[in-house]
N, C-alpha and C. Protein backbone atom coordinates (compact mmCIF):
# COMPACT_ATOMS: atom_id res chain seq x y z
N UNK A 1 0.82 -1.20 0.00
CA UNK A 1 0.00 0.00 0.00
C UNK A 1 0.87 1.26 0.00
N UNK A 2 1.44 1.49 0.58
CA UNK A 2 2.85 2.48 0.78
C UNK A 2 3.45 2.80 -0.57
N UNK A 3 3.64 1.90 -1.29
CA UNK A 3 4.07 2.08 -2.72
C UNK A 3 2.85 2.80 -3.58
N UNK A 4 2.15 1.82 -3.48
CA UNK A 4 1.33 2.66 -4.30
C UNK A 4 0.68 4.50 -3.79
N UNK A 5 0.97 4.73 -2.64
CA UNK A 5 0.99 6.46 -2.28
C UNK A 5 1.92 6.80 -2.30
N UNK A 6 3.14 6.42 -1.99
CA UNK A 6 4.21 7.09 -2.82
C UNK A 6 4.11 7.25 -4.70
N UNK A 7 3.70 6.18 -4.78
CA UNK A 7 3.65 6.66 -6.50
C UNK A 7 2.46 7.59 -6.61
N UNK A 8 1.10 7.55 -6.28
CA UNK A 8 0.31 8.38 -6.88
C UNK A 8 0.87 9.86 -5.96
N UNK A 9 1.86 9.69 -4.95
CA UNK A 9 2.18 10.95 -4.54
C UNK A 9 2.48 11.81 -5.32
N UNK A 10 3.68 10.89 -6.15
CA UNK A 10 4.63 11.22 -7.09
C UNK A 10 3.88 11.91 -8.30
N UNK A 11 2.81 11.19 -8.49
CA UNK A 11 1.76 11.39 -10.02
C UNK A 11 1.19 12.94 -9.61
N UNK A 12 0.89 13.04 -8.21
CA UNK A 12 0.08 14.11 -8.11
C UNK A 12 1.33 15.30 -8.36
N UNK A 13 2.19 15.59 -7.56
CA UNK A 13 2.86 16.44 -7.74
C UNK A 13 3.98 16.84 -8.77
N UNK A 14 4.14 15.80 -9.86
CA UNK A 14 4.67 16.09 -11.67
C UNK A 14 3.47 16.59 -11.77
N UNK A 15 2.26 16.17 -11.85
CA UNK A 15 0.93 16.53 -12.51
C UNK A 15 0.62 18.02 -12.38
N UNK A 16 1.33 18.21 -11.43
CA UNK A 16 0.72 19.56 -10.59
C UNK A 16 2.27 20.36 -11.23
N UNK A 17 3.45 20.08 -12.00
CA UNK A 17 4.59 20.61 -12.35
C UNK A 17 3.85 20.76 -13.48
N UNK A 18 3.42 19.96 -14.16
CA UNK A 18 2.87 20.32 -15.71
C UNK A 18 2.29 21.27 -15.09
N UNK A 19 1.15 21.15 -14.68
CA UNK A 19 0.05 22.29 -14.67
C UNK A 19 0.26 23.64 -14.21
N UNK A 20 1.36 23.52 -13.67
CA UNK A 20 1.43 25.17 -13.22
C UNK A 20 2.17 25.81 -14.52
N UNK A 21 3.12 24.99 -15.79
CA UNK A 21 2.76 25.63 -17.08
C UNK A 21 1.70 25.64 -17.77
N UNK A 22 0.52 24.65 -17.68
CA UNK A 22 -0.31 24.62 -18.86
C UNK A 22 -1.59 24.64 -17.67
N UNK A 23 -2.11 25.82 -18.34
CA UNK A 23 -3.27 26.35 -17.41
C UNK A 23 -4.67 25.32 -17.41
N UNK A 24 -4.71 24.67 -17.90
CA UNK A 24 -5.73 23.42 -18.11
C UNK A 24 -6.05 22.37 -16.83
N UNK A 25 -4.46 22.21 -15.98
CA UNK A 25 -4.54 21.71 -14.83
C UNK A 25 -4.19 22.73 -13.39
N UNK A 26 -5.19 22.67 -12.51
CA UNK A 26 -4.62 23.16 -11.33
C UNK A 26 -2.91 22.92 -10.48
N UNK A 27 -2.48 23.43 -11.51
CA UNK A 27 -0.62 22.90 -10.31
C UNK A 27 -0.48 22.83 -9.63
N UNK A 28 -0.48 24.55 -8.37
CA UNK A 28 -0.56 24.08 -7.04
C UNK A 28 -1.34 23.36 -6.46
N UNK A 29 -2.40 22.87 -6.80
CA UNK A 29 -3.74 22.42 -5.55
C UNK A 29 -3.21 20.58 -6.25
N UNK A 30 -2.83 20.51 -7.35
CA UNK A 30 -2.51 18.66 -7.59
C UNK A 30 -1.14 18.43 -6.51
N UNK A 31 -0.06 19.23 -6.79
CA UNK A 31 1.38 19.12 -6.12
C UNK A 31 0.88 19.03 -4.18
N UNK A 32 -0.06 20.33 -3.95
CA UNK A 32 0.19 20.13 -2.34
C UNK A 32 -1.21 18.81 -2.12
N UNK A 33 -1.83 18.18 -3.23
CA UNK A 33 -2.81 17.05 -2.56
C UNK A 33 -1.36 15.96 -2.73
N UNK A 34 -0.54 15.95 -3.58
CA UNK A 34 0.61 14.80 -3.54
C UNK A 34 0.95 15.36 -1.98
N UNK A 35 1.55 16.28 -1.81
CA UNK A 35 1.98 16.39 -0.31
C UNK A 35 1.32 15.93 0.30
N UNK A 36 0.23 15.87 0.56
CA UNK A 36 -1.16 15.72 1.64
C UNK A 36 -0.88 13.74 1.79
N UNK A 37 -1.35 13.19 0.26
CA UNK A 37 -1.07 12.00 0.21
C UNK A 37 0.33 11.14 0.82
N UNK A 38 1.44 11.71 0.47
CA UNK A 38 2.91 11.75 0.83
C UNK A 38 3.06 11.30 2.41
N UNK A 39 1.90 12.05 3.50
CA UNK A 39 2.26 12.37 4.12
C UNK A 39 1.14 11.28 5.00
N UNK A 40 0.12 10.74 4.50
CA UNK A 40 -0.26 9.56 4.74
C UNK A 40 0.57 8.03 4.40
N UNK A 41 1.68 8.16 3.80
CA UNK A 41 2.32 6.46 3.74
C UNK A 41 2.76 6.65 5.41
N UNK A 42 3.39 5.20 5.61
CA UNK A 42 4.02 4.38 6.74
C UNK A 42 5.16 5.41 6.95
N UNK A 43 5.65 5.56 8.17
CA UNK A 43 6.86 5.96 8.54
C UNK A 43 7.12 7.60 8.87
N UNK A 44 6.28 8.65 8.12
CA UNK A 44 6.35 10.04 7.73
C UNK A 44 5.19 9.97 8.58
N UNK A 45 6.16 11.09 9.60
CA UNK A 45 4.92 11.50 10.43
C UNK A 45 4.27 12.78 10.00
N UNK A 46 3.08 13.33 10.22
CA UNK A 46 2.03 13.88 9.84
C UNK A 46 2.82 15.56 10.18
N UNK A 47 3.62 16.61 9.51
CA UNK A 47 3.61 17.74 10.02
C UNK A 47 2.73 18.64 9.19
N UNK A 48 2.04 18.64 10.10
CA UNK A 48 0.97 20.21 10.08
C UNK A 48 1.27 21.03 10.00
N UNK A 49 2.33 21.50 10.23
CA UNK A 49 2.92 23.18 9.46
C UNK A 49 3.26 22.82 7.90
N UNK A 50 3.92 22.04 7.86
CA UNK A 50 4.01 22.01 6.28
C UNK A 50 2.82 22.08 5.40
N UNK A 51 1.83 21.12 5.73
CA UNK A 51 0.98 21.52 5.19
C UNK A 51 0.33 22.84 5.10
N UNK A 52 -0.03 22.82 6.64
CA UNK A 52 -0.89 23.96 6.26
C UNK A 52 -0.03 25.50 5.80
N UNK A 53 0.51 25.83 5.83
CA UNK A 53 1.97 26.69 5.22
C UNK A 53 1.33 26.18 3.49
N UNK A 54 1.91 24.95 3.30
CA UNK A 54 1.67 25.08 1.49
C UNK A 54 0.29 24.43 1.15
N UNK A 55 -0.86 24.72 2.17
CA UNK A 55 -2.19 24.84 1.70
C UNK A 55 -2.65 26.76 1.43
N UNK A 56 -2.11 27.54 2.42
CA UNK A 56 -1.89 28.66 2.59
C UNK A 56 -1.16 29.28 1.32
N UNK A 57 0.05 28.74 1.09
CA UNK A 57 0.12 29.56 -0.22
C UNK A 57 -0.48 28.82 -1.45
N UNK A 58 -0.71 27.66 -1.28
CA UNK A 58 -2.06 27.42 -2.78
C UNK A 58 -2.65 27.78 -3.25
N UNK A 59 -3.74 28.35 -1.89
CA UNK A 59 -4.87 29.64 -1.98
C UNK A 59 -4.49 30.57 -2.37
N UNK A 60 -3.39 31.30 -2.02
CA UNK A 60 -2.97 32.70 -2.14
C UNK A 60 -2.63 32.16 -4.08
N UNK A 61 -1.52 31.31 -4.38
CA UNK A 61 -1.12 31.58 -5.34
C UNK A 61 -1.77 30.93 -6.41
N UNK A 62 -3.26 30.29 -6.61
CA UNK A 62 -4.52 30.31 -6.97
C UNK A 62 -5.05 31.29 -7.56
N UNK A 63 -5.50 32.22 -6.11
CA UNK A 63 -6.11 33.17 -6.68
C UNK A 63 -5.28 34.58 -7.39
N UNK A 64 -4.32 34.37 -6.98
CA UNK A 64 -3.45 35.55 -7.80
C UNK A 64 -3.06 35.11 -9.06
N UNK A 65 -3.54 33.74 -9.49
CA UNK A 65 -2.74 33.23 -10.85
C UNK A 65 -4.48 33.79 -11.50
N UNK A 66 -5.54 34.07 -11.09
CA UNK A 66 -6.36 34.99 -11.55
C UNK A 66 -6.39 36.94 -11.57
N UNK A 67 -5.51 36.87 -10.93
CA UNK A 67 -5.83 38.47 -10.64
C UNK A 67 -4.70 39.00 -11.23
N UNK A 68 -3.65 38.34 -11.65
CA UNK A 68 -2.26 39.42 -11.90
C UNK A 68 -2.34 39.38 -13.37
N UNK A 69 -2.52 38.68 -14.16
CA UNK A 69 -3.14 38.93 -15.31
C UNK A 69 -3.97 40.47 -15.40
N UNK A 70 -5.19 39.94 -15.45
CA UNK A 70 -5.70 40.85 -15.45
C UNK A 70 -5.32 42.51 -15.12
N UNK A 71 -4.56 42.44 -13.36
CA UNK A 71 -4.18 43.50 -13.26
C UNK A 71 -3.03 44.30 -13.96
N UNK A 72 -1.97 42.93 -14.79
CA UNK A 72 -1.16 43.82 -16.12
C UNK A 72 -2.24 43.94 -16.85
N UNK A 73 -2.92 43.61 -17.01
CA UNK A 73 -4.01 44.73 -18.23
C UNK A 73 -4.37 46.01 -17.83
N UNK A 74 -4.52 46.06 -16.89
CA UNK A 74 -5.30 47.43 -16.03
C UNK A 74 -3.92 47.87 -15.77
N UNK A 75 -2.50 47.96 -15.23
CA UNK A 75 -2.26 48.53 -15.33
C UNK A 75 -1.15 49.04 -16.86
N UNK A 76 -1.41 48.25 -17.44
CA UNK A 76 -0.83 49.09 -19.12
C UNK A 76 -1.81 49.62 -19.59
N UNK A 77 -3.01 50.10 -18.90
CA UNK A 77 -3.90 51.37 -19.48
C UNK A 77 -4.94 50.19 -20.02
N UNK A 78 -5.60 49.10 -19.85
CA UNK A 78 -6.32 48.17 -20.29
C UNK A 78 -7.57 48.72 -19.46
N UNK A 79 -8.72 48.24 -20.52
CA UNK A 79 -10.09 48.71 -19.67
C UNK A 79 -10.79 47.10 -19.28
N UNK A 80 -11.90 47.17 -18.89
CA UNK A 80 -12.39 45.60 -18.85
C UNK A 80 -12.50 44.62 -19.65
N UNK A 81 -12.41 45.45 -21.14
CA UNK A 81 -12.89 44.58 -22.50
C UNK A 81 -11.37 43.41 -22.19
N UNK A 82 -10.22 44.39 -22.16
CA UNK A 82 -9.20 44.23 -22.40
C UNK A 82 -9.38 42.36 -21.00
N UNK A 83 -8.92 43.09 -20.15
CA UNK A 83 -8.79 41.88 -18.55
C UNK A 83 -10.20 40.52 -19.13
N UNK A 84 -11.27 40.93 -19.64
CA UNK A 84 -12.14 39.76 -20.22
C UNK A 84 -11.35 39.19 -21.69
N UNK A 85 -10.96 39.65 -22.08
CA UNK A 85 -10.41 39.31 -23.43
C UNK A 85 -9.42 38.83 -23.04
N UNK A 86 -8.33 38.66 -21.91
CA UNK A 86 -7.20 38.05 -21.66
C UNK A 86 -7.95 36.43 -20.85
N UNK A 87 -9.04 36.77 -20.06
CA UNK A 87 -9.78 35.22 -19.80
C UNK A 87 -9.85 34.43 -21.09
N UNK A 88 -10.80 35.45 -21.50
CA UNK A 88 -11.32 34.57 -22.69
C UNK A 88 -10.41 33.82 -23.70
N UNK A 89 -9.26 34.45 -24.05
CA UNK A 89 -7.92 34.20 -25.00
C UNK A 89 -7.42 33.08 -23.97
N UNK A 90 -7.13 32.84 -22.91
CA UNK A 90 -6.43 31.75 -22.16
C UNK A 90 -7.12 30.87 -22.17
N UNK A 91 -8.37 31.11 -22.08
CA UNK A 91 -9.40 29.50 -22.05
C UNK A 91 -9.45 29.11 -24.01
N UNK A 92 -9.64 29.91 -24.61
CA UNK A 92 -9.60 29.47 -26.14
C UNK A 92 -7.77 29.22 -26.53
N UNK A 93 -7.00 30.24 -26.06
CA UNK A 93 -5.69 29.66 -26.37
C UNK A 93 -5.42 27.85 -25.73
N UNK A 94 -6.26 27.48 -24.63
CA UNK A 94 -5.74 26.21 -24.54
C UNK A 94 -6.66 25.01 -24.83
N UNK A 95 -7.57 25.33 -25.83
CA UNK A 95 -8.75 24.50 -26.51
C UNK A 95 -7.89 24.21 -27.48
N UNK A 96 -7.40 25.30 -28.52
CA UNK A 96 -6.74 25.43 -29.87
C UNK A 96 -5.49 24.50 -29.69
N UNK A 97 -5.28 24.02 -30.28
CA UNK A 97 -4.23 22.58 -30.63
C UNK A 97 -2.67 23.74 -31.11
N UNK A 98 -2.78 24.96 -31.01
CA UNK A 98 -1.90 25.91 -31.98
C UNK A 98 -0.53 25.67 -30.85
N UNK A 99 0.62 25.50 -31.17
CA UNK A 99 1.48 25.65 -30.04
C UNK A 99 1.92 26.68 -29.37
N UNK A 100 2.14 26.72 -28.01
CA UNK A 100 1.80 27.79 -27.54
C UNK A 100 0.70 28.57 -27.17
N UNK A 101 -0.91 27.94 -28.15
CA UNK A 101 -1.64 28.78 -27.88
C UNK A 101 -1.92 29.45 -26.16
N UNK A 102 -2.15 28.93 -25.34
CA UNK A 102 -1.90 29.12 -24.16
C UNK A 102 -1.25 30.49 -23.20
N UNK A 103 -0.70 30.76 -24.49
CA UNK A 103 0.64 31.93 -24.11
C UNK A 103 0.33 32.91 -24.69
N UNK A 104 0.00 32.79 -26.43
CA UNK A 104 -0.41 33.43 -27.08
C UNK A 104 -1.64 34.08 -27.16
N UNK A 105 -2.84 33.23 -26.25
CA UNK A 105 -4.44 33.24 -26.22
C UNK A 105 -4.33 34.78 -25.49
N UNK A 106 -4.05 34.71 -24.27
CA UNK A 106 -4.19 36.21 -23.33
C UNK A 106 -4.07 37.41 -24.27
N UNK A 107 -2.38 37.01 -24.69
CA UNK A 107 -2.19 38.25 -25.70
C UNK A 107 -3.06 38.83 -26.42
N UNK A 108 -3.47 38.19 -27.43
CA UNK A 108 -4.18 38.09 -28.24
C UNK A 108 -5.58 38.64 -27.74
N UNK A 109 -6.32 38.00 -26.91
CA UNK A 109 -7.31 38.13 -26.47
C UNK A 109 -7.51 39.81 -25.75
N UNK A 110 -6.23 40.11 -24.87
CA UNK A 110 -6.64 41.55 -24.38
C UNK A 110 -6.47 42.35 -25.10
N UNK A 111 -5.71 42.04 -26.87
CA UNK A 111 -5.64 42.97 -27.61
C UNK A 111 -6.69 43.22 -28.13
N UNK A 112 -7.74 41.91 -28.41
CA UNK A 112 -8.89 42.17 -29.24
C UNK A 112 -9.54 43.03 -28.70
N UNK A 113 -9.92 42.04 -27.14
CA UNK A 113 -10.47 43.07 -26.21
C UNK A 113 -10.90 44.52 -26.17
N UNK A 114 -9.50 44.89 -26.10
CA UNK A 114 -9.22 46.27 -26.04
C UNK A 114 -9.55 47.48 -27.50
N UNK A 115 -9.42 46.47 -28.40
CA UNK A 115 -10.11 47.03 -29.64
C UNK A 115 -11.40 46.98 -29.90
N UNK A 116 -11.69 46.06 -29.86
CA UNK A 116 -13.94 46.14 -29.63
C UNK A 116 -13.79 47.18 -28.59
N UNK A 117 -13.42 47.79 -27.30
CA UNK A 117 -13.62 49.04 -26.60
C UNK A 117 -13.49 50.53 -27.27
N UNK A 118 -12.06 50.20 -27.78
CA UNK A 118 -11.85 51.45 -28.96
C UNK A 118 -11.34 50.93 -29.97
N UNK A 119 -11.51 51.04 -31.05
CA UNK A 119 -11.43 50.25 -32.00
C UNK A 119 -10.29 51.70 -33.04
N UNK A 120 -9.91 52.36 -32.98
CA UNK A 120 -8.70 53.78 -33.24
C UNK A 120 -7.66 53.94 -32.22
N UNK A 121 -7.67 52.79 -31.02
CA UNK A 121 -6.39 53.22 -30.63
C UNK A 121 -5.83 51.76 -30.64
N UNK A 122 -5.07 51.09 -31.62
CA UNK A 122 -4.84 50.29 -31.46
C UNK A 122 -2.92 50.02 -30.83
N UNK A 123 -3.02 51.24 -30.89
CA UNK A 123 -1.24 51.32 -29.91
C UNK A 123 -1.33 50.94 -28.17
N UNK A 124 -2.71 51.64 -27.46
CA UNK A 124 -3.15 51.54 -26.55
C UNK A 124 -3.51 49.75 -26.49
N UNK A 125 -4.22 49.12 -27.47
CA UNK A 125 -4.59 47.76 -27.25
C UNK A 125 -3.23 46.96 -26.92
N UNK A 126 -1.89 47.52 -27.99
CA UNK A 126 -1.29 46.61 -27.77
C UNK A 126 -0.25 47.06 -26.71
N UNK A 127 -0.28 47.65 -25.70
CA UNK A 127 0.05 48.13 -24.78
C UNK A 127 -0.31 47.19 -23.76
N UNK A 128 -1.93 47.08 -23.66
CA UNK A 128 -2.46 46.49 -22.70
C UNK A 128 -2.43 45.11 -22.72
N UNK A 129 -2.25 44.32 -23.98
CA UNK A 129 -1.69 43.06 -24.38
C UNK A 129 -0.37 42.45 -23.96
N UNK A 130 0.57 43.57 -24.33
CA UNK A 130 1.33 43.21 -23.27
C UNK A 130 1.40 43.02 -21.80
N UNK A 131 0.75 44.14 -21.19
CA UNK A 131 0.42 43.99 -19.93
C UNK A 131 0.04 42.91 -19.32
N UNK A 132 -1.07 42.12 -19.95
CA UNK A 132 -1.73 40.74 -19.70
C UNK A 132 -0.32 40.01 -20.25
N UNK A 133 -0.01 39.68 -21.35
CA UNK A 133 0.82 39.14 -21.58
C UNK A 133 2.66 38.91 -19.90
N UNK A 134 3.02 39.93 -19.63
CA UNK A 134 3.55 40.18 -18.48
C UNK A 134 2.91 39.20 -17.05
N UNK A 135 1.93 39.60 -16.78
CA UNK A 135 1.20 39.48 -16.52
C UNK A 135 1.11 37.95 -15.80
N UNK A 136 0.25 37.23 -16.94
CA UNK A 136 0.65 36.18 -17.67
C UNK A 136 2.19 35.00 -16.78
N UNK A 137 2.93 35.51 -17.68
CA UNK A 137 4.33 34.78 -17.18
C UNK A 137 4.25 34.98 -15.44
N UNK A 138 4.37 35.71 -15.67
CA UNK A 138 4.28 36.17 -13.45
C UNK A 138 3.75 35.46 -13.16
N UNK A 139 2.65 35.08 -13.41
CA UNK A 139 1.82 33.69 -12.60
C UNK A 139 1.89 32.96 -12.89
N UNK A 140 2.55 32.66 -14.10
CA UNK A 140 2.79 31.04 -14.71
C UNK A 140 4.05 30.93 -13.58
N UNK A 141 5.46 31.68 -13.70
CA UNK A 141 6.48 31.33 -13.16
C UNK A 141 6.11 31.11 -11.38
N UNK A 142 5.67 32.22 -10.97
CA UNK A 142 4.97 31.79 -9.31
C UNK A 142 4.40 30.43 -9.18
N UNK A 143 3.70 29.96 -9.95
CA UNK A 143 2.90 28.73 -9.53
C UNK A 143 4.00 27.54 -9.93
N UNK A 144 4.86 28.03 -11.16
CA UNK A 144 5.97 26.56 -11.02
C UNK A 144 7.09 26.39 -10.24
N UNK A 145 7.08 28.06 -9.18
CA UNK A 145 8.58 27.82 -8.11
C UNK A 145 7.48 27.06 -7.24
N UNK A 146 6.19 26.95 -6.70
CA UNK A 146 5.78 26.44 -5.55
C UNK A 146 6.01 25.49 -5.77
N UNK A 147 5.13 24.96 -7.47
CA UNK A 147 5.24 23.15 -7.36
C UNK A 147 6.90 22.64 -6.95
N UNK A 148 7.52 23.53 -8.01
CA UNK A 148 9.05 23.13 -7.50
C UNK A 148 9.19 22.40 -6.10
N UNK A 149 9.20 23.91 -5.20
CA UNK A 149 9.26 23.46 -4.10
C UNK A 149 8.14 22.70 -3.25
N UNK A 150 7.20 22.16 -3.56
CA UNK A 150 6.62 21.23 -3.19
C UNK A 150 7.26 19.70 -3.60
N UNK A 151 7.85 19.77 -5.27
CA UNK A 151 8.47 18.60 -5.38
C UNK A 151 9.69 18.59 -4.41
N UNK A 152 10.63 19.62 -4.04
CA UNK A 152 11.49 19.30 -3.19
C UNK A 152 10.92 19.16 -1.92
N UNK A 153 10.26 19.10 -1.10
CA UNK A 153 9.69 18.66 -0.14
C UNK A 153 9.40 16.97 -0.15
N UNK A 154 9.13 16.73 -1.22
CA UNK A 154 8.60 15.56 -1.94
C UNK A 154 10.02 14.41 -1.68
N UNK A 155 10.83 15.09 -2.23
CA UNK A 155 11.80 14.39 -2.52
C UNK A 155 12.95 14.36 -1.06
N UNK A 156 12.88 15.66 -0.59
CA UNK A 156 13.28 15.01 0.77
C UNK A 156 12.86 14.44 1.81
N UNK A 157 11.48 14.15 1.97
CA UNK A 157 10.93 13.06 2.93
C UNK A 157 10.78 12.25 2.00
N UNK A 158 11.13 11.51 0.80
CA UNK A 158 11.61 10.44 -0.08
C UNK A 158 12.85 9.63 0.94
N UNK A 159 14.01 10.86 0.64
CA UNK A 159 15.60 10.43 1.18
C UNK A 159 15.50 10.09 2.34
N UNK A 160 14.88 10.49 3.41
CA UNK A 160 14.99 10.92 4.87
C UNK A 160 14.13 9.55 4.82
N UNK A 161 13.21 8.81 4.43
CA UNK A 161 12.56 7.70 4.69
C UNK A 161 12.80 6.75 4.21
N UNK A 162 13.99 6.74 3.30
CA UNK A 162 13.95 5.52 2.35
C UNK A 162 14.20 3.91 3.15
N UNK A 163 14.45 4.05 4.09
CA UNK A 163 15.36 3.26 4.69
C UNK A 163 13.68 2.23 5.23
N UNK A 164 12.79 3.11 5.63
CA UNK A 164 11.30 2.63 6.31
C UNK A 164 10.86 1.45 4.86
N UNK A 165 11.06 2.16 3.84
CA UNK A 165 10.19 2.02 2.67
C UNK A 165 11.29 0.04 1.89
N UNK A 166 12.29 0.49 1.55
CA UNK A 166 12.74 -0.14 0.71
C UNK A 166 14.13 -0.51 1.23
């Protein structure tokens, strides 16, 4: 039994490394349920600060992998069309099979955005495209140092137990 939660530990928290690049899967919340699981095998006793510490920043870096987007739109001069058009472009950039779309969708999207609002300033749209775009990366890269360091957590109550296990 032990094996098999160490492995789906393992599954949860790669799963949760993909996903904090490809917005399709929740990263942090798969990586800290591998912790959670991890922390139910034989031998590893149960610490509650760890968890709750990287349940605490899950939440936090969750909901900011919604808000900082947006807020590079708003602040490169983006109006709402723009911050909805960067949703909308991330959920259609990662339907589209296009590579990259994902990356490209926001862009794209707060530029359109921003042009159905004013449709004559299109220096301003792509201002605010970038912004989302910025944006964007910031929360992609935040959510893959956590999983990171959730996989290193991972991997040192791996070492520190091996001896229980195998």
């Amino acid at each position: 039994m032990e094996y098999i939660l160490l492995l789906l530990s393992f599954i949860l928290i790669i799963s949760g490394l993909i996903g904090s690049l490809l917005p399709v899967l929740p990263g942090p919340s798969l990586s800290w349920i591998g912790l959670l699981v991890l922390y139910f095998t034989k031998g590893i006793e149960m610490n509650y600060w760890i968890l709750g510490i990287a349940l605490i920043l899950t939440i936090l870096i969750t909901i900011l992998d919604f808000v900082i987007p947006a807020q590079g739109t708003k602040r490169f001069g983006g109006s709402k069309y723009g911050v909805w058009g960067t949703n909308i472009g991330l959920i259609i950039g990662i339907l589209f099979p296009i590579p990259f779309g994902f990356i490209l969708g926001p862009f794209v999207g707060a530029f359109i955005g921003e042009l159905i609002y004013k449709r004559d300033d299109s220096k301003r749209a792509l201002k605010a495209a970038t912004g989302s775009f910025i944006g964007f990366l910031a929360s992609t890269f935040m959510k893959f140092v956590v999983c990171m360091a959730f996989l290193g957590f991972y991997i040192k109550e791996v070492i520190v137990n091996w001896n229980i296990w195998f």
